[in-house]
C-alpha atoms as a PDB file:
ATOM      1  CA  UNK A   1      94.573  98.493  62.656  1.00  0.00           C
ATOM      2  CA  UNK A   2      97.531 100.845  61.087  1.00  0.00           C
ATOM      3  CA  UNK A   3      97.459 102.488  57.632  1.00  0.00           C
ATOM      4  CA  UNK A   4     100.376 102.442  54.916  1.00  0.00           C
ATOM      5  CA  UNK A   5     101.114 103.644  51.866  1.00  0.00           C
ATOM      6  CA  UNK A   6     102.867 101.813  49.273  1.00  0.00           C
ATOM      7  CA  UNK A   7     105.475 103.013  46.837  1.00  0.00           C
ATOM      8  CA  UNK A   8     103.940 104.871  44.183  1.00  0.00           C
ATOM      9  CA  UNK A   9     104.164 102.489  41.060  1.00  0.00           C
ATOM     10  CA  UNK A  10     103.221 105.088  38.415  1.00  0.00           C
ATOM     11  CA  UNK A  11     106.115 107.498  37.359  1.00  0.00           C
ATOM     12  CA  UNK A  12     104.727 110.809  37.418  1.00  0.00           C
ATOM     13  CA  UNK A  13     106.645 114.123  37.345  1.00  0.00           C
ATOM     14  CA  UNK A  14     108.859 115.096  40.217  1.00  0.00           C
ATOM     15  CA  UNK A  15     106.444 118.452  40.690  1.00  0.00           C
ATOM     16  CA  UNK A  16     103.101 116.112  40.527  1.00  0.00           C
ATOM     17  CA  UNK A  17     104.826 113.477  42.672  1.00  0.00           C
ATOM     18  CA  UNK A  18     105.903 116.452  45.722  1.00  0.00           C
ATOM     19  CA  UNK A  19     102.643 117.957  45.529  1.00  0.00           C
ATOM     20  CA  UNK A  20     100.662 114.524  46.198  1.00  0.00           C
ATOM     21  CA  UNK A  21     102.962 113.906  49.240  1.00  0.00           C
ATOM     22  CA  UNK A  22     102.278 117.198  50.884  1.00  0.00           C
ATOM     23  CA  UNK A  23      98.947 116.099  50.652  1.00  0.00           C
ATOM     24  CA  UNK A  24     100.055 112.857  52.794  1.00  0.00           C
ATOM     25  CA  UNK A  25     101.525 115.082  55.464  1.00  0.00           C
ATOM     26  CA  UNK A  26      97.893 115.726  57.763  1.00  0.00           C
ATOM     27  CA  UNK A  27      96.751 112.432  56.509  1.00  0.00           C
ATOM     28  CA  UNK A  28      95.531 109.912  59.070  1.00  0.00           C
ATOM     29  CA  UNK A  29      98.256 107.533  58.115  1.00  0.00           C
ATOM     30  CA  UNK A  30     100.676 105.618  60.167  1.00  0.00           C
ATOM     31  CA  UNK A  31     103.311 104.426  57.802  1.00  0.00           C
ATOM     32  CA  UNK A  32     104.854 105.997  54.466  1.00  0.00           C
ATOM     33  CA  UNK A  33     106.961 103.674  52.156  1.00  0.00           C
ATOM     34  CA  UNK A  34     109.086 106.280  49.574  1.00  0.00           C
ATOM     35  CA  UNK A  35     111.298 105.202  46.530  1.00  0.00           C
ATOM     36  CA  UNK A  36     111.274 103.694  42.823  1.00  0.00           C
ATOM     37  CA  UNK A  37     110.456 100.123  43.135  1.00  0.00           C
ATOM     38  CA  UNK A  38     109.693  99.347  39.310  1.00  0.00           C
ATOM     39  CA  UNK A  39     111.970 101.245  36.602  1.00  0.00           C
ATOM     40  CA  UNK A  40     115.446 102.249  36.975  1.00  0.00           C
ATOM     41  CA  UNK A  41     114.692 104.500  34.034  1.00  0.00           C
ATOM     42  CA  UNK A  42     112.228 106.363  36.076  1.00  0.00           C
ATOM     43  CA  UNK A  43     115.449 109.113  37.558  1.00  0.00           C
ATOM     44  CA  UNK A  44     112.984 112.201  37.988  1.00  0.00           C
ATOM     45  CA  UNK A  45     113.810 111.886  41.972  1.00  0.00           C
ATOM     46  CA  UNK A  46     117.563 110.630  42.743  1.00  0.00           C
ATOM     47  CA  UNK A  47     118.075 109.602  45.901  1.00  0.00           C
ATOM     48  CA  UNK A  48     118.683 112.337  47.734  1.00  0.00           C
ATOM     49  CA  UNK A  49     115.417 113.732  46.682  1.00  0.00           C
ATOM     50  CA  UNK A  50     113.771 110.707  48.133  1.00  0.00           C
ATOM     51  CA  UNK A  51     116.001 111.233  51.022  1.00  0.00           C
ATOM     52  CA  UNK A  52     115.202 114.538  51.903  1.00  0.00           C
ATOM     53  CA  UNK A  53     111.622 113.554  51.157  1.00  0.00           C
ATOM     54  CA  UNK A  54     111.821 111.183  53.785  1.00  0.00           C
ATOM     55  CA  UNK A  55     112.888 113.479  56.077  1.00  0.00           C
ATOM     56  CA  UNK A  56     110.335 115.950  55.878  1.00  0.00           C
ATOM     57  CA  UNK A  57     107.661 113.648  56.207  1.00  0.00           C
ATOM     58  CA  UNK A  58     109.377 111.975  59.444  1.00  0.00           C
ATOM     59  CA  UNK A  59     108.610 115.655  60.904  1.00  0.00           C
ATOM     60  CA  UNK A  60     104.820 114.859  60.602  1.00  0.00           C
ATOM     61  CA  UNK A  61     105.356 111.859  62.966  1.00  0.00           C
ATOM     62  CA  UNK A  62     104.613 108.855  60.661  1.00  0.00           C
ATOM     63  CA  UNK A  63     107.129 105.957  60.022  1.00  0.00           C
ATOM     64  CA  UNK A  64     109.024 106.440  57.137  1.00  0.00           C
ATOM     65  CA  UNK A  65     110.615 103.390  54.878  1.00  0.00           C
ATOM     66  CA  UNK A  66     112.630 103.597  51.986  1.00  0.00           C
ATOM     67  CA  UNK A  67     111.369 100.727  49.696  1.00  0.00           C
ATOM     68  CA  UNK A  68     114.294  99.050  47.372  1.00  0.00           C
ATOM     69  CA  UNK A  69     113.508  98.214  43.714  1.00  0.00           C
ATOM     70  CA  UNK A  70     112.629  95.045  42.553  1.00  0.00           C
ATOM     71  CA  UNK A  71     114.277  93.660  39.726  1.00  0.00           C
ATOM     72  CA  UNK A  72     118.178  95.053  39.689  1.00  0.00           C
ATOM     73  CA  UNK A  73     119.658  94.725  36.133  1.00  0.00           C
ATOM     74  CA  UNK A  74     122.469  96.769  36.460  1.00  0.00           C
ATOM     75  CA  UNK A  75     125.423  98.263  38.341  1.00  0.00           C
ATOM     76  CA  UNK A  76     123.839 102.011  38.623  1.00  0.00           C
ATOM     77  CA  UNK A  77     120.408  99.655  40.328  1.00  0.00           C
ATOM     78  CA  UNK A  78     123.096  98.507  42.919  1.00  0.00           C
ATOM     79  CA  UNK A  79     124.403 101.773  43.648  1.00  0.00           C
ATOM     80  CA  UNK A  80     121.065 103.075  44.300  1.00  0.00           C
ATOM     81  CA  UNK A  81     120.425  99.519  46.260  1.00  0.00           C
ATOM     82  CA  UNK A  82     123.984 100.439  48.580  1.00  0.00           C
ATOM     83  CA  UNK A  83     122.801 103.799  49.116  1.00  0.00           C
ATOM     84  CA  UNK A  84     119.276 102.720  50.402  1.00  0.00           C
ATOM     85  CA  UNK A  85     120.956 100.599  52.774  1.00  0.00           C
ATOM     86  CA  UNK A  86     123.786 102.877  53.893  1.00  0.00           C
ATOM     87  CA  UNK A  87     121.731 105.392  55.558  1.00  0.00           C
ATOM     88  CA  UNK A  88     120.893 104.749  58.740  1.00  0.00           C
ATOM     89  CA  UNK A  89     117.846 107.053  59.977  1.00  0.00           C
ATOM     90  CA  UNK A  90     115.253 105.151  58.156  1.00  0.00           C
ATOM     91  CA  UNK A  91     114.352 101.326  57.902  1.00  0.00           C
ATOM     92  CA  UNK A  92     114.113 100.064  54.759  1.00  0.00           C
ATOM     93  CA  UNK A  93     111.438  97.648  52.222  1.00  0.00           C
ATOM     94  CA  UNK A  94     113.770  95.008  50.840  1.00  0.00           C
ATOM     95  CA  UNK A  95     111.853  93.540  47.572  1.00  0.00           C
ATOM     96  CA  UNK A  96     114.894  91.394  46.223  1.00  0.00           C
ATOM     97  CA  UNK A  97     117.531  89.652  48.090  1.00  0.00           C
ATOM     98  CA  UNK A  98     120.447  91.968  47.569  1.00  0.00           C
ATOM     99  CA  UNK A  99     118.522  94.574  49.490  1.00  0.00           C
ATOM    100  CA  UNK A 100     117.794  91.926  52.241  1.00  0.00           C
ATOM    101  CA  UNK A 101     121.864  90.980  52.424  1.00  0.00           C
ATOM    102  CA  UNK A 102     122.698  94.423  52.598  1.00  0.00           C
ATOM    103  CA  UNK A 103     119.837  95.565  55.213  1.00  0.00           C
ATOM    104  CA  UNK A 104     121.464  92.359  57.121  1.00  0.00           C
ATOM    105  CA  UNK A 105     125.445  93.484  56.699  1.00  0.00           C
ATOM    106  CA  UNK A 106     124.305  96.917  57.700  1.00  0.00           C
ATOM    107  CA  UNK A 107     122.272  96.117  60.310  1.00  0.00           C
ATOM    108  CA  UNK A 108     118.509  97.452  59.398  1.00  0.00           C
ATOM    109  CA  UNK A 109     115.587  96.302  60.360  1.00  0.00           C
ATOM    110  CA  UNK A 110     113.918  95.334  57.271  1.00  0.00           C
ATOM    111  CA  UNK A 111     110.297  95.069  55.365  1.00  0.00           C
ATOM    112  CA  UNK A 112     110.123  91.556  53.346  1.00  0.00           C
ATOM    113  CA  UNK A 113     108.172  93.119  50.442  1.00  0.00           C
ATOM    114  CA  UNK A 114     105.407  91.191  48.644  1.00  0.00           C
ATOM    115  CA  UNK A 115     107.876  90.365  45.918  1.00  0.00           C
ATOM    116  CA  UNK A 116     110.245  88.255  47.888  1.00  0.00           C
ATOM    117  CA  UNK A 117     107.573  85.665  47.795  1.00  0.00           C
ATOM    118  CA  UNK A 118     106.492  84.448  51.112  1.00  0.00           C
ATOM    119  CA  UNK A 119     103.885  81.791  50.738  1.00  0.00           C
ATOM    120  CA  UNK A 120     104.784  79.498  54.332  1.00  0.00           C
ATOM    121  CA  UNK A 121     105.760  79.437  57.484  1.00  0.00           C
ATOM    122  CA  UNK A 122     109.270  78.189  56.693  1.00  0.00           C
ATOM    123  CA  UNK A 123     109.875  81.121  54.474  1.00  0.00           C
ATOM    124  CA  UNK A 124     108.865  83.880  56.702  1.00  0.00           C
ATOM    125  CA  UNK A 125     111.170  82.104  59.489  1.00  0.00           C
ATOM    126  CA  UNK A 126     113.873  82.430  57.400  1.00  0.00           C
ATOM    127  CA  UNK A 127     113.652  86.689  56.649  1.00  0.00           C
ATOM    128  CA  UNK A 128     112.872  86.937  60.323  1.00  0.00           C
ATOM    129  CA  UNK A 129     116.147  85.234  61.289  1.00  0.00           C
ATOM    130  CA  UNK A 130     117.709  87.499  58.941  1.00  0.00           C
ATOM    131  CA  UNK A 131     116.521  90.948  60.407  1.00  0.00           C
ATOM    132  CA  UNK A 132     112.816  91.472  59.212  1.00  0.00           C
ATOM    133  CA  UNK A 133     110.414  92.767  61.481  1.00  0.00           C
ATOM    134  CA  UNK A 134     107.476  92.992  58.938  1.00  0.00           C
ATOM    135  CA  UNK A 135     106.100  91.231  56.161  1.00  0.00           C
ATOM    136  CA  UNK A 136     103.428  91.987  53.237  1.00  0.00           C
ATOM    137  CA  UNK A 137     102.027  89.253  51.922  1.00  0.00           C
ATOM    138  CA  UNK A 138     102.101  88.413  48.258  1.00  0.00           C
ATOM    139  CA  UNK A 139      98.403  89.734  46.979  1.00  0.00           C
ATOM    140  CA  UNK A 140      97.287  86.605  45.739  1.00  0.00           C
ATOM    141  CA  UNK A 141      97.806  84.894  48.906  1.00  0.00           C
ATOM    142  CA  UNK A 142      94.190  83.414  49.902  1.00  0.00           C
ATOM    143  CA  UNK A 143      92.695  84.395  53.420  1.00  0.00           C
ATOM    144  CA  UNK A 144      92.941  81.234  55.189  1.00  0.00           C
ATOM    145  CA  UNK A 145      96.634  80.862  53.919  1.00  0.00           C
ATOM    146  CA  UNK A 146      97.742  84.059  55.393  1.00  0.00           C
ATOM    147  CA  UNK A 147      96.132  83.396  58.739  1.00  0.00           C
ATOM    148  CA  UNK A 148      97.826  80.358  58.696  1.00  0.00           C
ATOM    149  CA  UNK A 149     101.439  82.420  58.192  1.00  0.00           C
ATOM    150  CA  UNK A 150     100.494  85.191  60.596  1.00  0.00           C
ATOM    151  CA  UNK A 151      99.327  82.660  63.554  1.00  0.00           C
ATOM    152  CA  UNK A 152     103.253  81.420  63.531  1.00  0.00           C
ATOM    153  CA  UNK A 153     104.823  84.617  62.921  1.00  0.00           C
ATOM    154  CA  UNK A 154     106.250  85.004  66.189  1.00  0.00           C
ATOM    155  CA  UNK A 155     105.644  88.477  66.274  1.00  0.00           C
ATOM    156  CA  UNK A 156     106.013  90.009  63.245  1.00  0.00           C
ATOM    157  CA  UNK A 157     103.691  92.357  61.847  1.00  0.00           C
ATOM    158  CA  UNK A 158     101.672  91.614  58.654  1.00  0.00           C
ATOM    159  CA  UNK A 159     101.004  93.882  56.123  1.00  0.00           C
ATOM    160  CA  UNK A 160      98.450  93.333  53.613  1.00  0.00           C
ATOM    161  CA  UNK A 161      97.798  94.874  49.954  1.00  0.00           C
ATOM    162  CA  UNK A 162      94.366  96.447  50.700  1.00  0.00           C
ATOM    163  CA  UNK A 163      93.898  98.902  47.840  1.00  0.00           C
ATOM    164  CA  UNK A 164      94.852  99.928  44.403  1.00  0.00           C
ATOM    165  CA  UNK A 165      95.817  98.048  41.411  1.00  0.00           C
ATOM    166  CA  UNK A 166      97.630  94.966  42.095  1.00  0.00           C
ATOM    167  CA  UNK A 167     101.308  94.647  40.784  1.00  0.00           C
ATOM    168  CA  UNK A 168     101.366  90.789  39.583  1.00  0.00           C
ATOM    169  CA  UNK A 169     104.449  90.398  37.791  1.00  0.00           C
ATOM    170  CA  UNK A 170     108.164  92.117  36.786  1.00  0.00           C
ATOM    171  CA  UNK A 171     109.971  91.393  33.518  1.00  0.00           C
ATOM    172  CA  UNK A 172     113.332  92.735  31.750  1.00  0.00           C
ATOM    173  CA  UNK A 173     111.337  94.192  29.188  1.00  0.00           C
ATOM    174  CA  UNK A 174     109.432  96.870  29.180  1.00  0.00           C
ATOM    175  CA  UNK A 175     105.592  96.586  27.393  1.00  0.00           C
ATOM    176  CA  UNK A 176     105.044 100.330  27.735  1.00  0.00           C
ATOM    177  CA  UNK A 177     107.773 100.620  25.600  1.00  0.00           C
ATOM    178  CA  UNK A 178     106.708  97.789  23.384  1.00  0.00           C
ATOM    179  CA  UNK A 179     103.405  99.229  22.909  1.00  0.00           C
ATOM    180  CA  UNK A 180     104.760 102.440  21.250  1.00  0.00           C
ATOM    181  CA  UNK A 181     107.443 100.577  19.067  1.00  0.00           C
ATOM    182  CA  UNK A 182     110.184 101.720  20.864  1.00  0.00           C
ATOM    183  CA  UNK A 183     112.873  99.788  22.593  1.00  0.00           C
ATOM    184  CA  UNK A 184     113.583  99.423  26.113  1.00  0.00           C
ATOM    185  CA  UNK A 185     116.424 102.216  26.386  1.00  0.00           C
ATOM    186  CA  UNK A 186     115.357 104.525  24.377  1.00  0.00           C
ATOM    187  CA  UNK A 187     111.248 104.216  25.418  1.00  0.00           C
ATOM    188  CA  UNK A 188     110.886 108.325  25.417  1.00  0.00           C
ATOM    189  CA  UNK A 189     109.421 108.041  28.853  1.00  0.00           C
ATOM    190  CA  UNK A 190     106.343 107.076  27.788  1.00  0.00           C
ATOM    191  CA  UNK A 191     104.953 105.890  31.046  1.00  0.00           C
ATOM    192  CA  UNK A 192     104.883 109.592  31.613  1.00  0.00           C
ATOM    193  CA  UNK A 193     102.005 109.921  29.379  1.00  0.00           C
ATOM    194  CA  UNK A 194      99.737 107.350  31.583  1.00  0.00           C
ATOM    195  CA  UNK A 195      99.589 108.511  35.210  1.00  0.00           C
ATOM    196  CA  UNK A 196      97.760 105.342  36.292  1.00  0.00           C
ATOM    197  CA  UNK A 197      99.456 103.021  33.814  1.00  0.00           C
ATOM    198  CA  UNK A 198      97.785 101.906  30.308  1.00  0.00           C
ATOM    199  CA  UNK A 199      94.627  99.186  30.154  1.00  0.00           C
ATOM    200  CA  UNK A 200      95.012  96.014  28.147  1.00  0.00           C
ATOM    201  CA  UNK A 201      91.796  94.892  26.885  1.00  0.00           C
ATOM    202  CA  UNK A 202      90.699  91.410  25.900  1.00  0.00           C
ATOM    203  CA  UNK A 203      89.902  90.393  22.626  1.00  0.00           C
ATOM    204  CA  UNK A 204      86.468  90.962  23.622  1.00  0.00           C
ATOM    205  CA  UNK A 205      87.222  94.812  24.289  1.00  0.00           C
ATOM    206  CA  UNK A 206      87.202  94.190  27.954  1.00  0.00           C
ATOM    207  CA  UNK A 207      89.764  95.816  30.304  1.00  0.00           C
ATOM    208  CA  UNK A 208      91.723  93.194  32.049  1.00  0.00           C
ATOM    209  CA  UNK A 209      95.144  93.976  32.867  1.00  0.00           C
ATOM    210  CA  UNK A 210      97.103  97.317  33.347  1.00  0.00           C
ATOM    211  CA  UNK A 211     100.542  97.694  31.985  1.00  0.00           C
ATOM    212  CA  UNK A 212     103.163  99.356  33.544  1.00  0.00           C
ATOM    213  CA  UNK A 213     106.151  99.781  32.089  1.00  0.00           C
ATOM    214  CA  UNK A 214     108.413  96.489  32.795  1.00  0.00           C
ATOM    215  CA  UNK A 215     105.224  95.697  35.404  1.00  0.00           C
ATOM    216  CA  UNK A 216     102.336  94.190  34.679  1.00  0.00           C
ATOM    217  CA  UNK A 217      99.171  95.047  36.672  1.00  0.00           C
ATOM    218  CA  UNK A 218      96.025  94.286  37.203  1.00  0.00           C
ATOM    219  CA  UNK A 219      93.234  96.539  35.914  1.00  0.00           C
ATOM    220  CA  UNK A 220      90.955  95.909  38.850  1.00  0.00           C
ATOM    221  CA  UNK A 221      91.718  97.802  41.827  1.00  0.00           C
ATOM    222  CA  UNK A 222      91.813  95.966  44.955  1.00  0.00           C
ATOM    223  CA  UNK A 223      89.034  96.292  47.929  1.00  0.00           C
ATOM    224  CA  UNK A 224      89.534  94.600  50.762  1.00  0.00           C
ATOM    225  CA  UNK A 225      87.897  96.501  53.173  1.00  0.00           C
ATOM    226  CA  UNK A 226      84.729  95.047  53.543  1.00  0.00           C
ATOM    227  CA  UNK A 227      86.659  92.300  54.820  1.00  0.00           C
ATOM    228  CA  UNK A 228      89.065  94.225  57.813  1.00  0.00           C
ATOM    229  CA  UNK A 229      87.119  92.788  61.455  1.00  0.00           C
ATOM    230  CA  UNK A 230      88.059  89.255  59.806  1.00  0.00           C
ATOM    231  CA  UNK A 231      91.696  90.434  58.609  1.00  0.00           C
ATOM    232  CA  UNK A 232      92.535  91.992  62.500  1.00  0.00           C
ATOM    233  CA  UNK A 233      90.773  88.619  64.116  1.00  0.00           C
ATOM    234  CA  UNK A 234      93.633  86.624  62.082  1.00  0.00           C
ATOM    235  CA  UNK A 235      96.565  88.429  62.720  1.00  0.00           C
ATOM    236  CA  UNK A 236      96.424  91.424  60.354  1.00  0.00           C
ATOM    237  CA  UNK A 237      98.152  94.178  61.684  1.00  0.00           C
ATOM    238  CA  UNK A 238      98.396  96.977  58.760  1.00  0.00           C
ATOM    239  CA  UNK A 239      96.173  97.914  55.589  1.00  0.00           C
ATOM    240  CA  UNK A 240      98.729  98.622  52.556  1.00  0.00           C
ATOM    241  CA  UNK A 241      97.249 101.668  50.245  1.00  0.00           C
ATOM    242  CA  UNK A 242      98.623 101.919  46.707  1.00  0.00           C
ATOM    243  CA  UNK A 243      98.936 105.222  45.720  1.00  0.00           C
ATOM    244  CA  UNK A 244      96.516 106.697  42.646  1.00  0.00           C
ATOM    245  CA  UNK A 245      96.878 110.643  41.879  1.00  0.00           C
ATOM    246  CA  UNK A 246      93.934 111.029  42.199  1.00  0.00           C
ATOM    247  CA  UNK A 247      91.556 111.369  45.422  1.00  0.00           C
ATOM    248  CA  UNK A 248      94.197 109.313  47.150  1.00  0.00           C
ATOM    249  CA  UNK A 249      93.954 111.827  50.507  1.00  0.00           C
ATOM    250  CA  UNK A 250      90.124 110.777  50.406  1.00  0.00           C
ATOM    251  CA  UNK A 251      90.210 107.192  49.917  1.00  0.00           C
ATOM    252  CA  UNK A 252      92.571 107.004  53.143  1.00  0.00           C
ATOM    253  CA  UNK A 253      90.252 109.050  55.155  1.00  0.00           C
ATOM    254  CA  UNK A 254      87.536 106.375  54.249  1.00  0.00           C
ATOM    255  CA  UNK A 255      89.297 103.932  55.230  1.00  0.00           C
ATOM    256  CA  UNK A 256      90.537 105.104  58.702  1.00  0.00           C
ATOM    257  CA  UNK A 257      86.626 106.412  59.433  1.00  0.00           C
ATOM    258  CA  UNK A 258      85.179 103.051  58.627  1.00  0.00           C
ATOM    259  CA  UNK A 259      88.675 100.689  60.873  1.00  0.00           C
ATOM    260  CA  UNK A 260      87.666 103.442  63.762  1.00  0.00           C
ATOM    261  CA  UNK A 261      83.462 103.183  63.194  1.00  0.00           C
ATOM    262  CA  UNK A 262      82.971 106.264  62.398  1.00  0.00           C
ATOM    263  CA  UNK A 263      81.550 105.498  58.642  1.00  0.00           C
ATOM    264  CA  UNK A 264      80.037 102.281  58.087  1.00  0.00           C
ATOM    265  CA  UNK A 265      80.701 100.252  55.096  1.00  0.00           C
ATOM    266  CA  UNK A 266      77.704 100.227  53.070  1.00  0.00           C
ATOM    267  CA  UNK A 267      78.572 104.513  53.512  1.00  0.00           C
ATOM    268  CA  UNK A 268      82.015 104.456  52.266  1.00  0.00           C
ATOM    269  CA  UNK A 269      82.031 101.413  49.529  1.00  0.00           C
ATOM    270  CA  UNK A 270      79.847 103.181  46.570  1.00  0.00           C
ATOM    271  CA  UNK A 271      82.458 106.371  47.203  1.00  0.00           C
ATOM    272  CA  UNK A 272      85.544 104.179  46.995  1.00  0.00           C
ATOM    273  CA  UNK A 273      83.866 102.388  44.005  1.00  0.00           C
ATOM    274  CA  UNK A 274      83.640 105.977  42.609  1.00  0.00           C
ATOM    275  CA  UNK A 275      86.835 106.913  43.534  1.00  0.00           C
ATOM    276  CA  UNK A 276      88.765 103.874  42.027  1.00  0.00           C
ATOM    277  CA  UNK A 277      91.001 103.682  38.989  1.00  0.00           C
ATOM    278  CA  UNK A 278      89.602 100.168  38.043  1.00  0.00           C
ATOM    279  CA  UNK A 279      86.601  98.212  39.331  1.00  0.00           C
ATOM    280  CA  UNK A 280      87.153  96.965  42.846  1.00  0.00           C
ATOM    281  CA  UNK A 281      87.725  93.041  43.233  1.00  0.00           C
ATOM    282  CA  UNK A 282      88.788  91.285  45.899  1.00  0.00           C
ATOM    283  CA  UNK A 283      88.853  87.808  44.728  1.00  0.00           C
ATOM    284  CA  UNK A 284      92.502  86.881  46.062  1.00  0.00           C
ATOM    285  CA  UNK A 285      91.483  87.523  49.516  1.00  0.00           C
ATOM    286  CA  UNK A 286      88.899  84.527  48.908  1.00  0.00           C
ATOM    287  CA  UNK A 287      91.254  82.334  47.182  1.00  0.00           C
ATOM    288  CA  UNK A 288      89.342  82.699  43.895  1.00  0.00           C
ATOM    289  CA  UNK A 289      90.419  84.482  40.820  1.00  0.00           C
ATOM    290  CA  UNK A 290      91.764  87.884  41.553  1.00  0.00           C
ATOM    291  CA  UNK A 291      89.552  89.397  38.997  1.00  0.00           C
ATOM    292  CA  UNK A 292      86.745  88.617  41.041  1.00  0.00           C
ATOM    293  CA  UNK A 293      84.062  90.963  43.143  1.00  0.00           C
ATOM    294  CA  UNK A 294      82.555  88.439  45.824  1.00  0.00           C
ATOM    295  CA  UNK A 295      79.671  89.650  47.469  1.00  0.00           C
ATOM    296  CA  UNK A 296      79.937  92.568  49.482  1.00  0.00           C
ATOM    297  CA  UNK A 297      81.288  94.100  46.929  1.00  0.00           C
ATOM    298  CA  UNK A 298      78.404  93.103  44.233  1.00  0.00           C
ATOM    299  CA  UNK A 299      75.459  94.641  46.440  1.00  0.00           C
ATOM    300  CA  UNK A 300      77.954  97.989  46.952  1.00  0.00           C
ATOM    301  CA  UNK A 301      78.956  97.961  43.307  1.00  0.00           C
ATOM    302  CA  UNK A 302      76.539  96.051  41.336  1.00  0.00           C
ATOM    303  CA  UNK A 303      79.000  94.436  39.831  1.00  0.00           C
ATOM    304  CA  UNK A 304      80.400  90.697  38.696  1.00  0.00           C
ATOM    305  CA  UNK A 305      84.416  90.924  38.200  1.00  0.00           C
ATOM    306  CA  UNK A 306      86.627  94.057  36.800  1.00  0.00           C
END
């Protein structure tokens, strides 16, 4: 089973951002997904710094995709969008459906990200038809749905959300800004100040969701590798990591030790539960609430929910 990392969703500095993805370089990772997929505010790397990004990490031998951004509100998001899709040395991760018509028009095999909502058969059909080649299933898509999906997919690869915090919904507004009394354009940046995004508790002081700027996130970080013979017996072709800044180079080396046997699990999940941003859950995977830690991760974790 393949590796992958995800887009980072954080918007950290463009000197903290190049120094995590030299780290990625010697990493034992198979694909690398670059670009700004949340904010259009978030400018610190233009596109021809992701560009030439791209092209130095091609050198290392892993695949290299640039990912689209989500939720286009304006004509500078569509420039960005038409210069994504204009290149033509790297596929691209189409999250809306101007990036898919464009990827189509232009010819580029295409990623259908998580956010383009593929819940059946029918749907993932349709994306194929128009040029995708790989999908990643929405994270809140159950176990037995997605082996369902992946048993018709006539080839296509499947991509799951294996690890990190788990991006559950985009708006216009921006709650980062919101948060600080600021408006939308003139937020200061403040997402700068939270590298991993900023906890929203309950009412009961418990941490429960993660907000993101215009994202909102969950606070639990995703596990679900206690749970990857299953995922390759049904079809699962590729483990998606979401980048965190910190131990990221050591939470992918767990992983590839334990898909190649070289670490068991009940070795690597107390480190990973160490290593996380947010307790692990893996509830989705299940189909119960995302929130939740089933059992192998209780014994590893000692834990009920994040």
């Amino acid at each position: 089973m393949k590796l992958s990392l995800a887009p980072i969703q954080f918007f950290w500095q463009k000197e903290t951002l190049l120094e995590f993805y030299v780290q990625m370089l010697d990493s034992p990772l198979d694909t690398i997904y670059l670009g700004e997929t949340v904010c259009s505010r978030r400018q610190k790397m233009r596109f021809d710094d992701w560009f030439g990004l791209a092209q130095d990490l091609a050198e290392s031998g892993k695949e290299i995709i640039l990912s689209s951004q989500v939720l286009l509100e304006s004509e500078s998001d569509l420039k960005r969008l038409r210069k994504i899709t204009g290149q033509t040395q790297f596929k691209i991760e189409a999250n809306d459906m101007g990036a898919v018509k464009l990827a189509r028009e232009h010819g580029i095999p295409f990623v259908a990200g998580a956010s383009l909502n593929i819940y059946n058969e029918a749907t993932l059909q349709l994306f194929q038809n128009l040029g995708a080649y790989r999908w990643v299933a929405p994270a809140e898509l159950a176990r037995d749905k997605v082996a369902d999906i992946a048993r018709l997919s006539d080839g296509l690869e499947t991509e799951i959300f294996a690890w990190g915090k788990i991006p559950l919904a985009y708006s216009s507004r921006c709650f980062t800004a919101r948060h600080y009394n600021l408006n939308k354009d003139s937020c200061e940046f403040r997402c700068l100040d939270h590298e991993h995004g900023l906890t929203m508790n309950t009412r009961e002081g418990q941490p429960f969701l993660t907000i993101n700027g215009i994202q909102t996130m969950s606070y639990g970080s995703q596990c679900l590798l206690p749970h990857h013979t299953d995922m390759a017996a049904i079809g699962v072709n590729i483990l998606r990591l979401s980048p965190q800044l910190t131990d990221m180079p050591r939470i992918i080396e767990l992983h590839r030790a334990v898909l190649d046997g070289q670490t068991t699990l009940d070795e690597a999940l107390p480190e990973l539960a160490r290593l996380s941003t947010g307790t692990p859950v893996d509830g989705y995977w299940l189909g119960k609430p995302g929130i939740e830690a089933v059992e192998a991760h209780r014994k590893a974790y000692g834990t009920n929910a994040a």
